[in-house]
Protein backbone atom coordinates (compact mmCIF):
# COMPACT_ATOMS: atom_id res chain seq x y z
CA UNK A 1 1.11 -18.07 -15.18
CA UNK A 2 0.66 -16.14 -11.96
CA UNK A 3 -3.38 -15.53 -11.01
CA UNK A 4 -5.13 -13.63 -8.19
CA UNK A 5 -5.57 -17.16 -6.74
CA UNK A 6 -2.18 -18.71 -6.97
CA UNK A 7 -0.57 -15.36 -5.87
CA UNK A 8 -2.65 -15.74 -2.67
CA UNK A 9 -2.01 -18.90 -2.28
CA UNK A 10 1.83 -18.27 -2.45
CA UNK A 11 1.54 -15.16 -0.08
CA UNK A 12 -0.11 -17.42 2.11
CA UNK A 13 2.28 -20.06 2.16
CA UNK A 14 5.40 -17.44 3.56
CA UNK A 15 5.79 -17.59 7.45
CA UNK A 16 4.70 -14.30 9.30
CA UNK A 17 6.66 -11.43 9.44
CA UNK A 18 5.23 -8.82 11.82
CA UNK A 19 4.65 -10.57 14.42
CA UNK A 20 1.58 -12.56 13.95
CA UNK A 21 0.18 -11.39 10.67
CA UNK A 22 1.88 -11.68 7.00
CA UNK A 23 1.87 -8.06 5.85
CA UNK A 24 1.96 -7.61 1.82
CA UNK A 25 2.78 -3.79 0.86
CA UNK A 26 1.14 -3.10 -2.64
CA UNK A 27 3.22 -0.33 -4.17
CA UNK A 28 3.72 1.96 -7.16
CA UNK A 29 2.87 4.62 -9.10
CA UNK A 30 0.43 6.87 -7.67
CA UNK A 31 -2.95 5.86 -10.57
CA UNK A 32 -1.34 2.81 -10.76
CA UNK A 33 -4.46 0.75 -9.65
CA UNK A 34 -3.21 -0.11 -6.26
CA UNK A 35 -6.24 0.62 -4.39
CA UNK A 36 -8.25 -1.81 -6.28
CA UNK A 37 -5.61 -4.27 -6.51
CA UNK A 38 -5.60 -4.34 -2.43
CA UNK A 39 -9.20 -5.16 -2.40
CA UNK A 40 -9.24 -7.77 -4.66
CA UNK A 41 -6.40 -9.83 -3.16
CA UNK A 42 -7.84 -8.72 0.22
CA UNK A 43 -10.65 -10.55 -0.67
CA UNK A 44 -8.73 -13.66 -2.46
CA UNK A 45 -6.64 -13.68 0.81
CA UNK A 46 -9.40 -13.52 3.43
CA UNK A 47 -12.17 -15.99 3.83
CA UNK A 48 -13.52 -14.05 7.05
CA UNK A 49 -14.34 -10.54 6.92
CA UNK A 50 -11.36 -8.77 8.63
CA UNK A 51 -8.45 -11.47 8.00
CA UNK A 52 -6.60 -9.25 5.70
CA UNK A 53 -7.74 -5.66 5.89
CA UNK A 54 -5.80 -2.95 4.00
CA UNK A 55 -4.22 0.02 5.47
CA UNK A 56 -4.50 3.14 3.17
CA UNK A 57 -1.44 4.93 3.39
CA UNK A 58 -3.37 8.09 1.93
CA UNK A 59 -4.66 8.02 5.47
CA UNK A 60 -1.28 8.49 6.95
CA UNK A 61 -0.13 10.98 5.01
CA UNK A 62 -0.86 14.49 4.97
CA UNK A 63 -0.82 17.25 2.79
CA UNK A 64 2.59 18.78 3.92
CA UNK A 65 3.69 15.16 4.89
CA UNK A 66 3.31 12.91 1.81
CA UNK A 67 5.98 10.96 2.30
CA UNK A 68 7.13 11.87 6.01
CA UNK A 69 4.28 9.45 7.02
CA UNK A 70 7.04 6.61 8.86
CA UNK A 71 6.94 7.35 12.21
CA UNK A 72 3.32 7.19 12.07
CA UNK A 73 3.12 4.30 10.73
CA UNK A 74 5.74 2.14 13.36
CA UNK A 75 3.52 3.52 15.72
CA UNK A 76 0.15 3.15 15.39
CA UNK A 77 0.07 0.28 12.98
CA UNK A 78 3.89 -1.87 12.84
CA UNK A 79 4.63 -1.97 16.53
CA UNK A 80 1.01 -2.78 17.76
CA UNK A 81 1.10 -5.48 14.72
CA UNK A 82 4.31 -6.93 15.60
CA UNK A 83 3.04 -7.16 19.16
CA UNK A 84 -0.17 -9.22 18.33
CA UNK A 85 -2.30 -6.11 19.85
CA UNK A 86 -4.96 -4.37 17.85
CA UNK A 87 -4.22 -1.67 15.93
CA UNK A 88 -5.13 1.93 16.05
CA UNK A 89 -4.57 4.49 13.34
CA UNK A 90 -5.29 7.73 12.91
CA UNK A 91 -6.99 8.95 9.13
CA UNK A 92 -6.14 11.76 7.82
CA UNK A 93 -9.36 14.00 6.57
CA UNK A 94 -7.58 15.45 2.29
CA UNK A 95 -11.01 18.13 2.32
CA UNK A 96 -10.85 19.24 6.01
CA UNK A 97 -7.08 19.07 5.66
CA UNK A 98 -6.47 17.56 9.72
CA UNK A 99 -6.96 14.27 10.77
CA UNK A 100 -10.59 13.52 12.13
CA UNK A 101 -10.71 10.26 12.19
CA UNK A 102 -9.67 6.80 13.64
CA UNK A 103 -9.42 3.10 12.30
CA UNK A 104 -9.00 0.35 14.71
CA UNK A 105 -8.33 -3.26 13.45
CA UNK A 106 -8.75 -6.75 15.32
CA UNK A 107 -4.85 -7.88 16.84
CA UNK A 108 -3.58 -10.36 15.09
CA UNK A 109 -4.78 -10.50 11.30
CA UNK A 110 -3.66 -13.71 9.32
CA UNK A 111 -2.61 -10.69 6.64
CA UNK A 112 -2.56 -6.99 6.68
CA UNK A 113 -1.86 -4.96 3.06
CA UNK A 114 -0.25 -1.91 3.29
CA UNK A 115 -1.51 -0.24 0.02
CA UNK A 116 -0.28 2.77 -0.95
CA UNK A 117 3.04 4.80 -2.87
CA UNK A 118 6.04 4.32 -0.69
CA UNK A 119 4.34 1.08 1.09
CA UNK A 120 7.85 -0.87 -0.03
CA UNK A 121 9.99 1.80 1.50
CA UNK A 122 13.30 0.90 3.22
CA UNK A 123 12.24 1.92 6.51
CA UNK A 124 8.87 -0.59 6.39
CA UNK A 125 10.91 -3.30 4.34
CA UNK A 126 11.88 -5.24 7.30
CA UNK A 127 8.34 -6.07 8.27
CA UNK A 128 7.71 -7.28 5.62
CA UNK A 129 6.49 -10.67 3.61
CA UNK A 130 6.47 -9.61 0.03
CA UNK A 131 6.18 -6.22 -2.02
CA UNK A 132 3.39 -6.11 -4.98
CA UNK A 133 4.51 -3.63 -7.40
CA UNK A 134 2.14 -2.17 -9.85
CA UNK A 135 3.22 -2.06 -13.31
CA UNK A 136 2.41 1.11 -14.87
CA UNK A 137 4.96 3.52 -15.98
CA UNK A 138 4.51 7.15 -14.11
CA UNK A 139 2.90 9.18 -16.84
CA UNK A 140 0.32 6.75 -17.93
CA UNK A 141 -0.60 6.44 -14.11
CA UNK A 142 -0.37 9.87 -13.50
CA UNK A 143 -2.94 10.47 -16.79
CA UNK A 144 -5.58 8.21 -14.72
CA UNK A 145 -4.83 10.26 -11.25
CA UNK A 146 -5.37 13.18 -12.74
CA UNK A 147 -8.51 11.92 -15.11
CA UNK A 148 -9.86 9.98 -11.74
CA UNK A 149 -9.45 13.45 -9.70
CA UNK A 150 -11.08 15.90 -12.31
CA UNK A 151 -9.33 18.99 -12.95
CA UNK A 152 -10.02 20.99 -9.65
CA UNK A 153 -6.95 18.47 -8.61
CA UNK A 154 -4.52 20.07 -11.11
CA UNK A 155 -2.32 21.55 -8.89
CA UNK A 156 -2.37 18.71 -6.59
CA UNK A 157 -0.87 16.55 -9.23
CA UNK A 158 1.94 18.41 -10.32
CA UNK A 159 2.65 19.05 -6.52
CA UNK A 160 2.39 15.13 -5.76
CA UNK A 161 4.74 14.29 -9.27
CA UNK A 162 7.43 16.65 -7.75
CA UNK A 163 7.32 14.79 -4.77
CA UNK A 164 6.35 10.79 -5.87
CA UNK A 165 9.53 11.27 -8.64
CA UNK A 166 11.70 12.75 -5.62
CA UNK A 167 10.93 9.78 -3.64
CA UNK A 168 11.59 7.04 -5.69
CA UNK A 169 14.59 8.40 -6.50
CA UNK A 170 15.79 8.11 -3.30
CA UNK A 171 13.76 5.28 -1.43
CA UNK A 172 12.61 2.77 -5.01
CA UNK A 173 10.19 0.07 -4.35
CA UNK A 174 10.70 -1.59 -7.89
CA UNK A 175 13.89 -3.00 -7.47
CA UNK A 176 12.70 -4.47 -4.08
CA UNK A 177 9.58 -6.28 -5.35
CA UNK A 178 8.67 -9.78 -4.92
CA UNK A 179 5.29 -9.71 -7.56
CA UNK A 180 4.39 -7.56 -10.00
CA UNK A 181 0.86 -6.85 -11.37
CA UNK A 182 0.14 -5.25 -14.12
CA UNK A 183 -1.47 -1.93 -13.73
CA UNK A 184 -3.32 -1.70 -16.75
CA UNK A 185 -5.18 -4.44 -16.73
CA UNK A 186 -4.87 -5.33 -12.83
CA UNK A 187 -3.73 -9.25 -13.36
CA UNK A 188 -0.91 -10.25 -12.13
CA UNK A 189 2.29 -11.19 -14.18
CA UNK A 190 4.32 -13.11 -12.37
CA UNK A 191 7.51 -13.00 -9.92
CA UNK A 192 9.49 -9.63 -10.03
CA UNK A 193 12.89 -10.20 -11.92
């Protein structure tokens, strides 16, 4: 049986692939428990503060760009990564609507997590070390978005389903995943068939 532990340990065991640094995309449904998932194998991963920090990729998308977030990302956070130099991201700002912020992480991380729907995309798949795929189906995940958000998010929601069910119809994570945790309950369950 797969734990937090032994997953890290396995994660820890594959050679680098982006440059460096071993980075882990943690993927799925948006509600899906990602976001918690992240921090807790950041922390199983990570005796030192800062040896596997997780890159939102809420913070990279925008609200007319929630999937158009690529470029972006190559840029301010793969190519410095691959190069061993720190990294320096913008974060997007969801209540002033702009980005109005930036992150900057220490070059050379023994792991970074990419965390976040779309984070096992084609386009990022090649930098990467393993995909973690949340197991939740979409409308149980999208019942805790939406109960997590409150109702003033309504229309959010059904904009984001359009778009999350659009995507994964053309770019799936699933069938690309190495691990798979369940969503529910946040353990994980073993290698992805």
């Amino acid at each position: 049986m797969l734990t937090l532990d032994s997953l890290a340990a396995r994660l820890a065991a594959l050679p680098p692939s982006c440059g460096p640094t071993r980075l882990i995309a943690v993927d799925g449904f948006a509600g899906s428990g990602k976001t918690t998932f992240a921090a807790r194998l950041s922390a199983a991963l990570s005796p030192r503060p800062g040896d596997a920090p997780v890159v939102h990729l809420d913070d990279l998308a925008t609200h007319e760009q929630f999937f158009d977030w690529t470029d972006r990302l190559r840029d301010e956070v793969l190519e410095p990564l691959a190069a061993g130099r720190p990294v320096r991201h913008r974060v997007y700002d969801w209540t002033l609507r702009r980005f109005a912020a930036t992150r900057e992480l220490a070059a050379a991380p023994p792991f970074l997590l990419l965390e976040g729907v779309g984070g096992g995309r084609r386009a990022v798949r090649p930098y990467l070390v393993a995909v973690v795929w949340m197991e939740l189906d979409a409308a149980t995940a999208r019942a805790r978005g939406e109960d997590r958000d409150g109702p003033d998010q309504a229309d959010f929601w059904s904009h984001w389903f359009v778009e999350q069910s659009t995507h994964f119809r053309h770019d799936p994570t699933r069938p690309f995943a190495n691990f798979l945790v369940d969503g529910a309950t946040g353990d994980p369950i073993g290698d992805a068939p």
